[in-house]
N, C-alpha and C. Protein backbone atom coordinates (compact mmCIF):
# COMPACT_ATOMS: atom_id res chain seq x y z
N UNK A 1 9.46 -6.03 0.52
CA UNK A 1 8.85 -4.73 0.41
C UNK A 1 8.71 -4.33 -1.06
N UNK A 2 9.61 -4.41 -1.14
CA UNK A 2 9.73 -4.32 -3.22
C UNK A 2 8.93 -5.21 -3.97
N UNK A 3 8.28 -6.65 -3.87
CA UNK A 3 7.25 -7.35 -4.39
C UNK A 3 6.76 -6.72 -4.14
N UNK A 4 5.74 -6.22 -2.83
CA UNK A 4 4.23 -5.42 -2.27
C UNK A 4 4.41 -4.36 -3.36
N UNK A 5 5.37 -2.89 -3.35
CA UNK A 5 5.21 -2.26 -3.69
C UNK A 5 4.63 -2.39 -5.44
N UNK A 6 5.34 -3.30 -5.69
CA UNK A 6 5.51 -3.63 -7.20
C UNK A 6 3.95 -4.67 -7.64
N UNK A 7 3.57 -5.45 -6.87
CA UNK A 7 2.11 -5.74 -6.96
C UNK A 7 1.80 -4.97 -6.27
N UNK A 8 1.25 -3.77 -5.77
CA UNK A 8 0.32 -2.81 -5.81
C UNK A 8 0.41 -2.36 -7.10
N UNK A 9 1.70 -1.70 -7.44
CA UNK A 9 1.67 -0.55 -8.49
C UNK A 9 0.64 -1.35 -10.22
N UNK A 10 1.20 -3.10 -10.39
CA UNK A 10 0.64 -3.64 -10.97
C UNK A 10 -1.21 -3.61 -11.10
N UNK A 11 -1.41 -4.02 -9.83
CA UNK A 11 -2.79 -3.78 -9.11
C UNK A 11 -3.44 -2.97 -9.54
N UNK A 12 -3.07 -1.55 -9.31
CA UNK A 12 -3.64 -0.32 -9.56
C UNK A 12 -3.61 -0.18 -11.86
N UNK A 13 -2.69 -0.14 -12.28
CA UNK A 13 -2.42 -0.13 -13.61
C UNK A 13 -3.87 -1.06 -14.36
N UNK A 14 -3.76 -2.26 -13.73
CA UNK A 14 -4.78 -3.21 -13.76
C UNK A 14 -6.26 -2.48 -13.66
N UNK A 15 -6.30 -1.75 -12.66
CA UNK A 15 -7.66 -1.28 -12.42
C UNK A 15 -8.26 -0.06 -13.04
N UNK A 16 -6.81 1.16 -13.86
CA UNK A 16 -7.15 1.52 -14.38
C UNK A 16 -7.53 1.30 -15.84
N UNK A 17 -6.66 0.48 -16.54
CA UNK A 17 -6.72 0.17 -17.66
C UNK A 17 -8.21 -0.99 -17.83
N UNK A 18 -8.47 -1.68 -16.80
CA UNK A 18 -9.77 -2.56 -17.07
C UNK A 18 -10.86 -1.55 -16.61
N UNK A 19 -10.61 -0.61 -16.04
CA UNK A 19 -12.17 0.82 -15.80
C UNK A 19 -12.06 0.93 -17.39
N UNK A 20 -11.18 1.43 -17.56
CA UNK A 20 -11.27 2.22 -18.78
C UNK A 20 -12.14 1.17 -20.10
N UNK A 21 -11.47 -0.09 -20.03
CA UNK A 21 -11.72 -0.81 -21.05
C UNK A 21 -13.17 -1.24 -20.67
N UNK A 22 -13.88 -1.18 -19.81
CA UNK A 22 -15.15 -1.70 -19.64
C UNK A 22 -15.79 -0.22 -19.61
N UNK A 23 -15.60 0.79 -19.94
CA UNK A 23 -16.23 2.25 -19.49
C UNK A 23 -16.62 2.67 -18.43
N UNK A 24 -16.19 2.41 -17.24
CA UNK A 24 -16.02 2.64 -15.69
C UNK A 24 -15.16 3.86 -15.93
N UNK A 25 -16.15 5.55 -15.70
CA UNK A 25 -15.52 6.91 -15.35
C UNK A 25 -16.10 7.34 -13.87
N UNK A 26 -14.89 8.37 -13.64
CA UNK A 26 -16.12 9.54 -12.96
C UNK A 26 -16.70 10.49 -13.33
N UNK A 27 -18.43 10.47 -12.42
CA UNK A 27 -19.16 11.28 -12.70
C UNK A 27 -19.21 11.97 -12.72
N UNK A 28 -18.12 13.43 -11.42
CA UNK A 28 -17.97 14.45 -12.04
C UNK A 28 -16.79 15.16 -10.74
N UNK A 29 -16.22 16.12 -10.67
CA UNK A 29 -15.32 16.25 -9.45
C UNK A 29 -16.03 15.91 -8.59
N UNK A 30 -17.18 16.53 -7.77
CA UNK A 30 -17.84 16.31 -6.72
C UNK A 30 -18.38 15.36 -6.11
N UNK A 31 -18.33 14.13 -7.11
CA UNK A 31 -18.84 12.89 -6.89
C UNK A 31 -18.13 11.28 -6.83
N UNK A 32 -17.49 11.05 -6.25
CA UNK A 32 -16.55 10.16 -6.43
C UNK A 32 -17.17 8.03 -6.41
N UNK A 33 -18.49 8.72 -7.24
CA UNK A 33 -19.13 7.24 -7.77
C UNK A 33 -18.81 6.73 -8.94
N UNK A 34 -18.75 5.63 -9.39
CA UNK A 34 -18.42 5.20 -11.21
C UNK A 34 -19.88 4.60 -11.84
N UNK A 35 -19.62 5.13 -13.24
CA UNK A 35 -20.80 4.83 -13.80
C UNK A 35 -20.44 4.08 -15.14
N UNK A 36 -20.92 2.94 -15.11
CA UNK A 36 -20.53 2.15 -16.08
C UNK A 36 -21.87 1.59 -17.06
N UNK A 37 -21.44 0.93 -18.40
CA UNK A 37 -22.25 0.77 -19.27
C UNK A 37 -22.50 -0.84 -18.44
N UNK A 38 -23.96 -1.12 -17.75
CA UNK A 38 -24.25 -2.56 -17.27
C UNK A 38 -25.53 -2.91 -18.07
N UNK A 39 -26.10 -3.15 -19.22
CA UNK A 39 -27.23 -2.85 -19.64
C UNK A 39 -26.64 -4.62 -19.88
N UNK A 40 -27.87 -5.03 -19.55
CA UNK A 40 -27.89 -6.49 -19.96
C UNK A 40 -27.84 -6.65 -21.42
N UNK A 41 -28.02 -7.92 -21.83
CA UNK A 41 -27.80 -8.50 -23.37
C UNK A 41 -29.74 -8.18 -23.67
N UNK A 42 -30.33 -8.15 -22.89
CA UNK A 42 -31.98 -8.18 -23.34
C UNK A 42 -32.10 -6.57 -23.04
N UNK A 43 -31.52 -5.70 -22.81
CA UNK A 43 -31.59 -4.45 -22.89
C UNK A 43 -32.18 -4.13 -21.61
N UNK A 44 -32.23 -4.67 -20.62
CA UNK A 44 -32.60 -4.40 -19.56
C UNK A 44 -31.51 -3.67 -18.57
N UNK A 45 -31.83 -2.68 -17.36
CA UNK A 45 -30.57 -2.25 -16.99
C UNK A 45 -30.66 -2.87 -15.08
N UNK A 46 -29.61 -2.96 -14.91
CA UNK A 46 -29.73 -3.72 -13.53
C UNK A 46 -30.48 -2.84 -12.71
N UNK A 47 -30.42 -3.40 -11.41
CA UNK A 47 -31.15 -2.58 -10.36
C UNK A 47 -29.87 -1.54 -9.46
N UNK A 48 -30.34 -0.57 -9.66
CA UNK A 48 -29.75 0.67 -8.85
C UNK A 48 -29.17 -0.01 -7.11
N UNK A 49 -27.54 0.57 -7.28
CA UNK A 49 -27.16 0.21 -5.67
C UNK A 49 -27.42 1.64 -5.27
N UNK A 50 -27.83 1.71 -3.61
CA UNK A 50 -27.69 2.71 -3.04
C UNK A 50 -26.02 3.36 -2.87
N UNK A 51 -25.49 4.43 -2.36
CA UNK A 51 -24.41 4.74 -2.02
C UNK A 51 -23.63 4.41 -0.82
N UNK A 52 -23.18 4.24 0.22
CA UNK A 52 -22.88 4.67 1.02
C UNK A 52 -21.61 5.82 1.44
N UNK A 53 -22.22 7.06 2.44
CA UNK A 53 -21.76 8.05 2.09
C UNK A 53 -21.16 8.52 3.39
N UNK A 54 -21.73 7.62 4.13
CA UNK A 54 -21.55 8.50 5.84
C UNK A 54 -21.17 6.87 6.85
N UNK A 55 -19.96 7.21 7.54
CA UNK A 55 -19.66 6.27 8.48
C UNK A 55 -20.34 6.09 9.39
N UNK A 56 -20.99 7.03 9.75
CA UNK A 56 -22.33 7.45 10.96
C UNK A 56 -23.57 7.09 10.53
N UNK A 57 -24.40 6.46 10.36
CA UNK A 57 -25.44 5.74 9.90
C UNK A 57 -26.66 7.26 10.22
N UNK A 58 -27.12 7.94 9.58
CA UNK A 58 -28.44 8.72 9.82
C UNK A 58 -29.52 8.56 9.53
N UNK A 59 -30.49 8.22 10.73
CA UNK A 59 -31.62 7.49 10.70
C UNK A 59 -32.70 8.31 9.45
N UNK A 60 -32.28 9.42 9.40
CA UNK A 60 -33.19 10.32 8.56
C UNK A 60 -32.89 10.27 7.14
N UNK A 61 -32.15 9.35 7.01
CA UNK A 61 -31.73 9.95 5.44
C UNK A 61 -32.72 9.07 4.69
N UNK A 62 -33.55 9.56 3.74
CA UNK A 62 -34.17 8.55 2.75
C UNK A 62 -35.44 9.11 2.74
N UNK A 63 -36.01 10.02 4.11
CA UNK A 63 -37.10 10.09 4.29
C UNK A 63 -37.45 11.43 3.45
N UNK A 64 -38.64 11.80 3.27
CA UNK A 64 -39.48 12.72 2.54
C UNK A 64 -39.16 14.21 3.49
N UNK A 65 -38.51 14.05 5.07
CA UNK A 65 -38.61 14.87 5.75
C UNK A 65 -36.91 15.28 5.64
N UNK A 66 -36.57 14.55 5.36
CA UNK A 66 -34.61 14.46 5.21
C UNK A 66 -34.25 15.11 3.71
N UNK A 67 -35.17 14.56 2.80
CA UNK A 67 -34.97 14.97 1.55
C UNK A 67 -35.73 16.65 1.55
N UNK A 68 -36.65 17.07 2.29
CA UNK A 68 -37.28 18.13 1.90
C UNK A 68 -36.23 19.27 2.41
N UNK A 69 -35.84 19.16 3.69
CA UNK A 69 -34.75 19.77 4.48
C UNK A 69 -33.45 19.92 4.02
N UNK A 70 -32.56 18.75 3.43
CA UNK A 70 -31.39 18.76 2.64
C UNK A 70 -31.83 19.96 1.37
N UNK A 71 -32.70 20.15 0.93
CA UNK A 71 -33.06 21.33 0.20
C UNK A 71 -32.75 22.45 0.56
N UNK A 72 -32.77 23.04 1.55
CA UNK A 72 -32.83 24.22 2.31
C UNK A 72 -31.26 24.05 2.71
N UNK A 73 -30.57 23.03 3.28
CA UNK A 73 -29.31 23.17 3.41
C UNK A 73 -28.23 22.99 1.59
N UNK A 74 -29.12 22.84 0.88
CA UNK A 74 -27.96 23.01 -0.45
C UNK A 74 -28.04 24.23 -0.74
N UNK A 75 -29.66 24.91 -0.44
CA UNK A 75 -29.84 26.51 -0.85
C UNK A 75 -28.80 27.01 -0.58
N UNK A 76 -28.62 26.82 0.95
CA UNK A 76 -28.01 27.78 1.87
C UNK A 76 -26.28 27.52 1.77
N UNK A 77 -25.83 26.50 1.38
CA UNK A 77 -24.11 25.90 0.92
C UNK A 77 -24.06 26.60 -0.44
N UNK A 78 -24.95 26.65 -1.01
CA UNK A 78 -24.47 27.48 -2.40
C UNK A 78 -23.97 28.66 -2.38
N UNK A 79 -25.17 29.61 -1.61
CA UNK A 79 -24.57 30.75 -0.83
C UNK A 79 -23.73 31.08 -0.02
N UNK A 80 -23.42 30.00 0.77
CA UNK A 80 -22.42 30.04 1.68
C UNK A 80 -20.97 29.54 1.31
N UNK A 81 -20.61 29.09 0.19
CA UNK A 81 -19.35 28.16 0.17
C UNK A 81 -19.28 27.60 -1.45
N UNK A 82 -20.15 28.34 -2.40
CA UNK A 82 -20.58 27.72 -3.44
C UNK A 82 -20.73 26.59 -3.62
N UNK A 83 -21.55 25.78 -2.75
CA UNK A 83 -21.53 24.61 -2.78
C UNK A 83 -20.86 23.52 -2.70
N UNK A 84 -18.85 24.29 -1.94
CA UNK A 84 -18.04 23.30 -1.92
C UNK A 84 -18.02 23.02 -0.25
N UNK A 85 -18.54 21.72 -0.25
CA UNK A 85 -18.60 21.12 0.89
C UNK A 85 -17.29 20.68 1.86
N UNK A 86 -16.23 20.89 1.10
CA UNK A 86 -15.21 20.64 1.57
C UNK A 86 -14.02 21.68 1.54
N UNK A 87 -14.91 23.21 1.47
CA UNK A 87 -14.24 24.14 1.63
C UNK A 87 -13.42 24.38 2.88
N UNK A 88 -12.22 24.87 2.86
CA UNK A 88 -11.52 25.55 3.67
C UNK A 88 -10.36 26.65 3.89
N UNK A 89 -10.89 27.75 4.09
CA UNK A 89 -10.37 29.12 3.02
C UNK A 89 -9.49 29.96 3.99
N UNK A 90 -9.47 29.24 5.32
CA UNK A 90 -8.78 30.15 6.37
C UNK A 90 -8.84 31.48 6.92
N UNK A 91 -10.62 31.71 6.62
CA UNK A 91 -11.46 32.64 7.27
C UNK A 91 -11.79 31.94 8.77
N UNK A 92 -11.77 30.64 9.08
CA UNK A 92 -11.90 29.87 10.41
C UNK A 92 -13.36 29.72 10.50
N UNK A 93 -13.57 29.43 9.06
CA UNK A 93 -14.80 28.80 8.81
C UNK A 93 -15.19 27.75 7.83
N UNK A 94 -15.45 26.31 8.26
CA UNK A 94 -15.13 25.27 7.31
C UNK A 94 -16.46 24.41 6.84
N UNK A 95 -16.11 24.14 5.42
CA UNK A 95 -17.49 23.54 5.01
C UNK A 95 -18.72 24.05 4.60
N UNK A 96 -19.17 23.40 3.79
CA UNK A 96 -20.16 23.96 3.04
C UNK A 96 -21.19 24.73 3.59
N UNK A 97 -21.39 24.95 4.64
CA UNK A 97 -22.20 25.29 5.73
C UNK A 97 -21.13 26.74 6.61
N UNK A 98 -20.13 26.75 6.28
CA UNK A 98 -19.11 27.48 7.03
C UNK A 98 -19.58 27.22 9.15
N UNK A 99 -19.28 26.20 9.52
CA UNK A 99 -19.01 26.14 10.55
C UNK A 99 -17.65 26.54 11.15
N UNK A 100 -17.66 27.35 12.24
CA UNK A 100 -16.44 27.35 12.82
C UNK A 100 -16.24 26.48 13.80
N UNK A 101 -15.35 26.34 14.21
CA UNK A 101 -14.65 25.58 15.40
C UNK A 101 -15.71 25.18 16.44
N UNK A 102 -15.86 26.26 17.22
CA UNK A 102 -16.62 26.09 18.13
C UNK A 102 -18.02 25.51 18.04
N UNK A 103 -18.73 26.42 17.15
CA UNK A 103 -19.86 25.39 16.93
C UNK A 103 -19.78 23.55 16.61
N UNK A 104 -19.00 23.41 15.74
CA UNK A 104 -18.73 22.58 15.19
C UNK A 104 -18.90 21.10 15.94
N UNK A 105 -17.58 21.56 17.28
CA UNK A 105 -17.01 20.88 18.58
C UNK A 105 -18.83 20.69 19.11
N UNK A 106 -19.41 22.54 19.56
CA UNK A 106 -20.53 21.89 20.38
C UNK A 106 -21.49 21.40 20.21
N UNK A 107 -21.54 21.42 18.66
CA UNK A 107 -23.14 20.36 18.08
C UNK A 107 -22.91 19.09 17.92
N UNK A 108 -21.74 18.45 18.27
CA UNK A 108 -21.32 17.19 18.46
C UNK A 108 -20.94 16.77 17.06
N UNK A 109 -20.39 17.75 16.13
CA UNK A 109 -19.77 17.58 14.56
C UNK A 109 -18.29 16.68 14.76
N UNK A 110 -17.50 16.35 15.84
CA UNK A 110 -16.48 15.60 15.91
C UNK A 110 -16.78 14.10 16.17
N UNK A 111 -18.41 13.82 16.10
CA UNK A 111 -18.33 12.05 16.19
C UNK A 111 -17.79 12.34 14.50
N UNK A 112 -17.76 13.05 13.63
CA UNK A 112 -18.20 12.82 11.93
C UNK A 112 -16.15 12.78 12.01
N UNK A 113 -15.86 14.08 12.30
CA UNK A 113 -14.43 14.69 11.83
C UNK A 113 -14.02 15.79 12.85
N UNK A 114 -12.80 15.95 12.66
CA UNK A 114 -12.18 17.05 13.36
C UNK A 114 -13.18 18.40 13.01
N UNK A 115 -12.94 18.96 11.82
CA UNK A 115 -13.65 20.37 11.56
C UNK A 115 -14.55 19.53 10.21
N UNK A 116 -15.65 20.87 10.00
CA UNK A 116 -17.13 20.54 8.99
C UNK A 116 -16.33 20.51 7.48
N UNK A 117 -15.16 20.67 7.29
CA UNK A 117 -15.03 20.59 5.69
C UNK A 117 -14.21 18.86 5.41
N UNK A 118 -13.58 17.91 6.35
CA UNK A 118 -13.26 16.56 7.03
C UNK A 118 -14.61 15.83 6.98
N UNK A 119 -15.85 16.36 7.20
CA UNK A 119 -17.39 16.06 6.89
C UNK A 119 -18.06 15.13 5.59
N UNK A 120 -18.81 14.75 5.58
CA UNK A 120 -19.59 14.36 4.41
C UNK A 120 -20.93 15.60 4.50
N UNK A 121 -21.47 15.82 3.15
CA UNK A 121 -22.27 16.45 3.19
C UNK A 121 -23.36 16.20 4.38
N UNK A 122 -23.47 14.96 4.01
CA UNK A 122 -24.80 14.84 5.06
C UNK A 122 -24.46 14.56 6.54
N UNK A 123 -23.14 14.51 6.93
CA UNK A 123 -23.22 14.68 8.08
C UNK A 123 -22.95 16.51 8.38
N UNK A 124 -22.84 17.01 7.66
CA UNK A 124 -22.69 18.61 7.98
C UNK A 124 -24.22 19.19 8.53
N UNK A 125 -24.97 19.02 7.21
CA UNK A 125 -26.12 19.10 7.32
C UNK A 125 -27.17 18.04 8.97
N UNK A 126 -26.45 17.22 9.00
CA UNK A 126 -27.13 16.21 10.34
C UNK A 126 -26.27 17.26 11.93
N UNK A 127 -25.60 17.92 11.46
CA UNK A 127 -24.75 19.00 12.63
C UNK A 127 -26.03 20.18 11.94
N UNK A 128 -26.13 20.34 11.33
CA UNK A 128 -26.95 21.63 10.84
C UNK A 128 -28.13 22.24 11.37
N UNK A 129 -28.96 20.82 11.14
CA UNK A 129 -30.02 20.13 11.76
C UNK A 129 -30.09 20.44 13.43
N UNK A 130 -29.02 20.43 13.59
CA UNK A 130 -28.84 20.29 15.43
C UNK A 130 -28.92 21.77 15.57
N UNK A 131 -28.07 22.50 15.15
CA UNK A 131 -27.91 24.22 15.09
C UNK A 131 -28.95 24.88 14.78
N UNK A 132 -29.76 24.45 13.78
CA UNK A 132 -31.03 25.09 13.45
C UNK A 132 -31.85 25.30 14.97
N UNK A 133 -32.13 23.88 15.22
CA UNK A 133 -33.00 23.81 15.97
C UNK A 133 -32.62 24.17 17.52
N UNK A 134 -31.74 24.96 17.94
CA UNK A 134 -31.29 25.75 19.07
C UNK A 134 -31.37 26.61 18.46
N UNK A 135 -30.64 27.24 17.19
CA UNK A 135 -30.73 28.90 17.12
C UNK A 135 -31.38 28.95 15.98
N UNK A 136 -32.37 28.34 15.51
CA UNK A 136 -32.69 29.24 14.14
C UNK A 136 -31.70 29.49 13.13
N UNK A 137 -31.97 30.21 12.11
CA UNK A 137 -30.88 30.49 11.20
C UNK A 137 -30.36 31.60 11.51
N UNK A 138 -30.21 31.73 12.63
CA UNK A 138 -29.20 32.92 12.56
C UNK A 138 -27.60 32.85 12.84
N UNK A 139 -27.48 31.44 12.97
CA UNK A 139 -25.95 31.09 12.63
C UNK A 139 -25.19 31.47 11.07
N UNK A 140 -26.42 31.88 10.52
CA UNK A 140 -26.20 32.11 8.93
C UNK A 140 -26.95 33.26 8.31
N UNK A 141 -26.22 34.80 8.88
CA UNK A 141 -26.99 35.76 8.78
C UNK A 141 -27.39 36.11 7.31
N UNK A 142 -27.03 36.54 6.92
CA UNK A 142 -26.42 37.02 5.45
C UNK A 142 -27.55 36.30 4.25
N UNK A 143 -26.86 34.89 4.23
CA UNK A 143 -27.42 34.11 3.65
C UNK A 143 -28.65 33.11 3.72
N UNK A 144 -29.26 33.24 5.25
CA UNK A 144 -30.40 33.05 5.66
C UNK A 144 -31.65 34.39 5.20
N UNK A 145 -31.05 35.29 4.93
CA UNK A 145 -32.22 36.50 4.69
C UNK A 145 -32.14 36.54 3.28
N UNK A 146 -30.97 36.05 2.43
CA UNK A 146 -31.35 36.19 1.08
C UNK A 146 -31.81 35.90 0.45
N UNK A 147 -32.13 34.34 1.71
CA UNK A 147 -32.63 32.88 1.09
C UNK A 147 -33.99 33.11 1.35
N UNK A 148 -34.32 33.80 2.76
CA UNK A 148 -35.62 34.19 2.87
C UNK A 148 -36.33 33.27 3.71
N UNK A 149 -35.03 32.49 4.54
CA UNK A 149 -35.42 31.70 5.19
C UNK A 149 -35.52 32.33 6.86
N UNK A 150 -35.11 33.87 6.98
CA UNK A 150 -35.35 34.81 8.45
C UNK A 150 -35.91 35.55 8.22
């Protein structure tokens, strides 16, 4: 048990000190991607990886109709949660979107997580998506009329 522990702890030391030494940071709290200097020797820069962000595969993401919509749900998380997606403030409303419980459970938000702030953004918004389109925005009084979206 004491080797494992002791090559992990090695392991990890290793990984920070070689991020560091190759310029591997993070991009910023909210983002837990690394961005490193990869610029070839001919000054060329590699080709962009996509992310993966969601255990749940969403057929919509990428599209012109996914991207236009995720608009309207960052409007509305800014207002609602300042944009922290992984809010949870013990008003019994969670996530950037402030879902409560119940909704949460009945838009089928527990294939993602227990409650919407356990979520990835885009699966909040893919629960969002579902809510809209039964009630309109009026799951989001306040901040649906400021937005000017009721």
């Amino acid at each position: 048990m004491a080797v494992k522990v002791t090559l992990l702890a090695v392991g990890v030391l290793l990984g920070v000190v070689g991020g560091a030494a190759l310029g591997i940071h993070a991009q910023d709290e909210g983002d837990m991607g690394v961005r490193a200097d990869l610029t070839g020797v001919d000054g060329s820069s590699p080709e962009p990886v996509p992310s993966v962000s969601s255990a749940v595969p969403d057929p919509t993401v990428g599209s012109s109709v996914a991207q236009q919509s995720y608009g309207v749900w960052d409007r509305l998380a800014s207002c609602e949660s300042m944009s922290n997606w992984h809010i949870a403030t013990g008003n019994g409303y969670f996530g950037g979107l402030q879902f409560d419980r119940q909704t949460w459970l009945a838009y089928g938000g527990t294939v993602y997580a227990a409650r919407a702030d356990y979520a990835s953004r885009e699966q909040q918004i893919a629960i969002a998506e579902k809510v809209r389109a039964a009630r309109g925005f009026q799951p989001w009084p306040a901040c649906s009329r400021r937005l000017g979206l009721r």
